[in-house]
Protein backbone atom coordinates (compact mmCIF):
# COMPACT_ATOMS: atom_id res chain seq x y z
CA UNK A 1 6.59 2.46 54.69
CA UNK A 2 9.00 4.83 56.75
CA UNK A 3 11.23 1.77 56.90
CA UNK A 4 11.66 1.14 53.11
CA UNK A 5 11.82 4.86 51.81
CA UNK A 6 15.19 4.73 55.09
CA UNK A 7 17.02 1.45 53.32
CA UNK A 8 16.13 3.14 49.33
CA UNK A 9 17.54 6.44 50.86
CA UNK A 10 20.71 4.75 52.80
CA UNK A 11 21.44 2.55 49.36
CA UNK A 12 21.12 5.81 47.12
CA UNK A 13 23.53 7.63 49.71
CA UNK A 14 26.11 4.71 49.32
CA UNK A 15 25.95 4.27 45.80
CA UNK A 16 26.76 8.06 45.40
CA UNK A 17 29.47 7.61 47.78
CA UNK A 18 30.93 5.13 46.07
CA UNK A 19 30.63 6.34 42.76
CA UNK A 20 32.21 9.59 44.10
CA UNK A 21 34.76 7.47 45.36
CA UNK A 22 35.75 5.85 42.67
CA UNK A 23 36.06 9.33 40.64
CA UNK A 24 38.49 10.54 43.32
CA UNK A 25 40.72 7.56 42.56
CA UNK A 26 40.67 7.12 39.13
CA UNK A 27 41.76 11.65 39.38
CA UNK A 28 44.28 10.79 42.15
CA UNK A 29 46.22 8.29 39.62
CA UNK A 30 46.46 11.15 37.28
CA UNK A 31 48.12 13.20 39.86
CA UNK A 32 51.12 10.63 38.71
CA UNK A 33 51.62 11.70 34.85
CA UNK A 34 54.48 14.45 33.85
CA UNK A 35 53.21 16.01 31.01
CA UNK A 36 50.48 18.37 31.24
CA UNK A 37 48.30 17.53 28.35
CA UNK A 38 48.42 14.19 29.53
CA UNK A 39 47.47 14.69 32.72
CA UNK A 40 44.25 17.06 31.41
CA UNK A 41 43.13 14.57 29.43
CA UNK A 42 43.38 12.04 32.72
CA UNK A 43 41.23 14.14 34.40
CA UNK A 44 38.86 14.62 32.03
CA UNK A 45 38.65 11.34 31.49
CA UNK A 46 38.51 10.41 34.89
CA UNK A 47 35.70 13.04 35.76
CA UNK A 48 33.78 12.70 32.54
CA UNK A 49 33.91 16.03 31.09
CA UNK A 50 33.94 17.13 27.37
CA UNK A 51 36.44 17.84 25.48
CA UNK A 52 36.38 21.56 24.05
CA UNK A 53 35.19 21.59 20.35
CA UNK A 54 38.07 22.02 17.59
CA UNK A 55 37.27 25.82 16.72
CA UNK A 56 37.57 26.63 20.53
CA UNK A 57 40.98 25.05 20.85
CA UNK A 58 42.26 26.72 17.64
CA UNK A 59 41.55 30.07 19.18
CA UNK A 60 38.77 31.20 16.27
CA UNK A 61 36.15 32.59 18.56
CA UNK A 62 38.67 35.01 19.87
CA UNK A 63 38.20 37.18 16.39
CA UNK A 64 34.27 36.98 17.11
CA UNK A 65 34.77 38.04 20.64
CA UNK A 66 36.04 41.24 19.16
CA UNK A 67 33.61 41.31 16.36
CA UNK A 68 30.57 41.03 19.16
CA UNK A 69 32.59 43.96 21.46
CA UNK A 70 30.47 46.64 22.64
CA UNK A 71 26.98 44.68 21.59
CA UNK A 72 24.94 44.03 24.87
CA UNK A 73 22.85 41.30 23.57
CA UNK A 74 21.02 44.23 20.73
CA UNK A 75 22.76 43.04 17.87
CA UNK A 76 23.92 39.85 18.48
CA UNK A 77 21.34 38.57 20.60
CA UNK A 78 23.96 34.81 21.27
CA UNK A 79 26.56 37.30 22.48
CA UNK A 80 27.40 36.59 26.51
CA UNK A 81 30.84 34.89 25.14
CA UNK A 82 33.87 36.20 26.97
CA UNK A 83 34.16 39.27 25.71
CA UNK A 84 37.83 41.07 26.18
CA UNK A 85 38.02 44.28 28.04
CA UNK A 86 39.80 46.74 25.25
CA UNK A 87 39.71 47.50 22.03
CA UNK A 88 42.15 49.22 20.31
CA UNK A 89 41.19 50.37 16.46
CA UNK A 90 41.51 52.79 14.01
CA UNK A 91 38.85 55.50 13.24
CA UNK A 92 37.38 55.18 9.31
CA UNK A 93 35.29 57.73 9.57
CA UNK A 94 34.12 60.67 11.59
CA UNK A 95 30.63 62.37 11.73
CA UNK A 96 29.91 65.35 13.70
CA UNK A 97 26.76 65.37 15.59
CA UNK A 98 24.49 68.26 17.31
CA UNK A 99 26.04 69.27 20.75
CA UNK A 100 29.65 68.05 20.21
CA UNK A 101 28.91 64.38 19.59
CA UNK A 102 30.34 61.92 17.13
CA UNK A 103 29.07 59.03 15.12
CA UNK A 104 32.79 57.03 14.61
CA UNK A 105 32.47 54.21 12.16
CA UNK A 106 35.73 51.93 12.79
CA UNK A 107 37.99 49.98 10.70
CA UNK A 108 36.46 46.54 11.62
CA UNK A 109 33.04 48.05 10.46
CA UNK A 110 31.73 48.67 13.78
CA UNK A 111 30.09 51.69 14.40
CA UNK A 112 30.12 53.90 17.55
CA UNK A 113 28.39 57.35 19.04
CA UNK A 114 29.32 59.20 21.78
CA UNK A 115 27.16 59.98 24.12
CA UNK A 116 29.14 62.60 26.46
CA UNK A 117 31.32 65.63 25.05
CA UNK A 118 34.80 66.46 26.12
CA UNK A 119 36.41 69.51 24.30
CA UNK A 120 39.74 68.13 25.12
CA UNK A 121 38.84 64.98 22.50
CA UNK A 122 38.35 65.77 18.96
CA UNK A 123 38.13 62.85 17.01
CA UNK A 124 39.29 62.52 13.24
CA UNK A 125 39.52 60.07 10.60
CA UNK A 126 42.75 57.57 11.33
CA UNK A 127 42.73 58.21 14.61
CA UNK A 128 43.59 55.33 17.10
CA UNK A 129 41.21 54.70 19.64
CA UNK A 130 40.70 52.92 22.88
CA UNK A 131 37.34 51.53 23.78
CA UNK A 132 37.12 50.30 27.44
CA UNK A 133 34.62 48.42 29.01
CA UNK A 134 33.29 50.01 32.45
CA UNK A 135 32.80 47.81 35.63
CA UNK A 136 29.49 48.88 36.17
CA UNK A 137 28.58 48.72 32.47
CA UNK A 138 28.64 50.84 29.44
CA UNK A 139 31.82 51.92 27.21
CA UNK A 140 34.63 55.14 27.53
CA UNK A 141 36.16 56.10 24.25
CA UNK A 142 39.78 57.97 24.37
CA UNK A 143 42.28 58.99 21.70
CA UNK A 144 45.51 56.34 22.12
CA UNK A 145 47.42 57.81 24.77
CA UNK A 146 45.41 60.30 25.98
CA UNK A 147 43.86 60.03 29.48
CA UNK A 148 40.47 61.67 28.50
CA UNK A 149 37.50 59.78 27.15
CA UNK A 150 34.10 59.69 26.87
CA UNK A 151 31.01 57.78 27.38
CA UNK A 152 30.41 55.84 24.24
CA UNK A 153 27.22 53.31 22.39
CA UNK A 154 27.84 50.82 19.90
CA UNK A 155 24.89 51.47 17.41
CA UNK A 156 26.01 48.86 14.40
C-alpha cells in the first residue's frame, strides 16, 4: 500500500513538473515579441489568465472609485475596490453643528461631518476641499492649500 500511494505521488509530482514546464516555455517565447500589447496577451495566453472585462479597460470604475470614497463598507457594502487616496471637491453646502463641527454636503452629493474642531478652518459654501485618507484609517479634511485639517466621517 505504501508502495502505490509512492509511484501515484512520484507521477503527480512529474506531471506538475511538466506541466509547469511547459508554461515556462510557451512564457519564455513571448519574451521574443516587440510590442507590448502583444507580448501581454502572450503571456496571458501562455499562463492562462483572464482577460480584464471591457468596463475595466475603458477606465469606468475609476468614477465609482470616487463615488465609493470615504465609505468603509457602511454604504456600499461591495466597496474594497481600489479606492484613490485624495479627493479634491467643492463644498455645496455648509451646516454648523454644536461644538464647532460641520455637516459639509459636497458637489458629487456626498456628504461629510467633522468630527474634530480647528478654529483655524472655517468652512463655507464653494469652498475647495481636500479629503485624505489616513494610513492607519479614517479621513482629514483641509481647505485647498491650507496645511490644517481635521478628522472627518462620511455619513451619506
Amino acid at each position: 500500500m505504501r508502495e502505490l500511494s509512492v509511484v501515484i505521488g512520484l507521477a503527480l509530482v512529474l506531471a506538475l513538473g511538466s506541466a509547469h514546464g511547459q508554461d515556462l516555455r510557451a512564457a519564455q517565447t513571448c519574451t521574443r515579441l516587440g510590442d507590448d500589447v502583444s507580448r501581454l496577451a502572450c503571456y496571458d495566453a501562455a499562463l492562462g489568465v483572464a482577460k480584464p472585462s471591457a468596463a475595466q479597460q475603458s477606465g469606468v470604475g475609476k468614477t465609482d472609485a470616487q463615488a465609493k470614497f470615504g465609505d468603509n463598507g457602511r454604504l456600499h457594502p461591495d466597496s474594497k475596490a481600489d479606492m484613490p487616496k485624495s479627493l479634491t471637491v467643492q463644498i455645496q453646502q455648509v451646516t454648523p453643528l454644536p461644538y464647532g463641527l460641520y455637516r459639509l454636503t459636497l458637489e458629487n452629493g456626498q456628504v461629510w461631518r467633522t468630527t474634530q474642531t480647528d478654529s483655524a478652518l472655517a468652512f463655507k459654501a464653494n469652498d475647495t476641499i481636500a479629503i485624505s485618507r489616513r494610513v492607519l484609517g479614517g479621513y482629514d479634511i483641509s481647505l485647498a492649500g491650507r496645511n490644517a485639517s481635521v478628522n472627518a466621517t462620511r455619513i451619506k
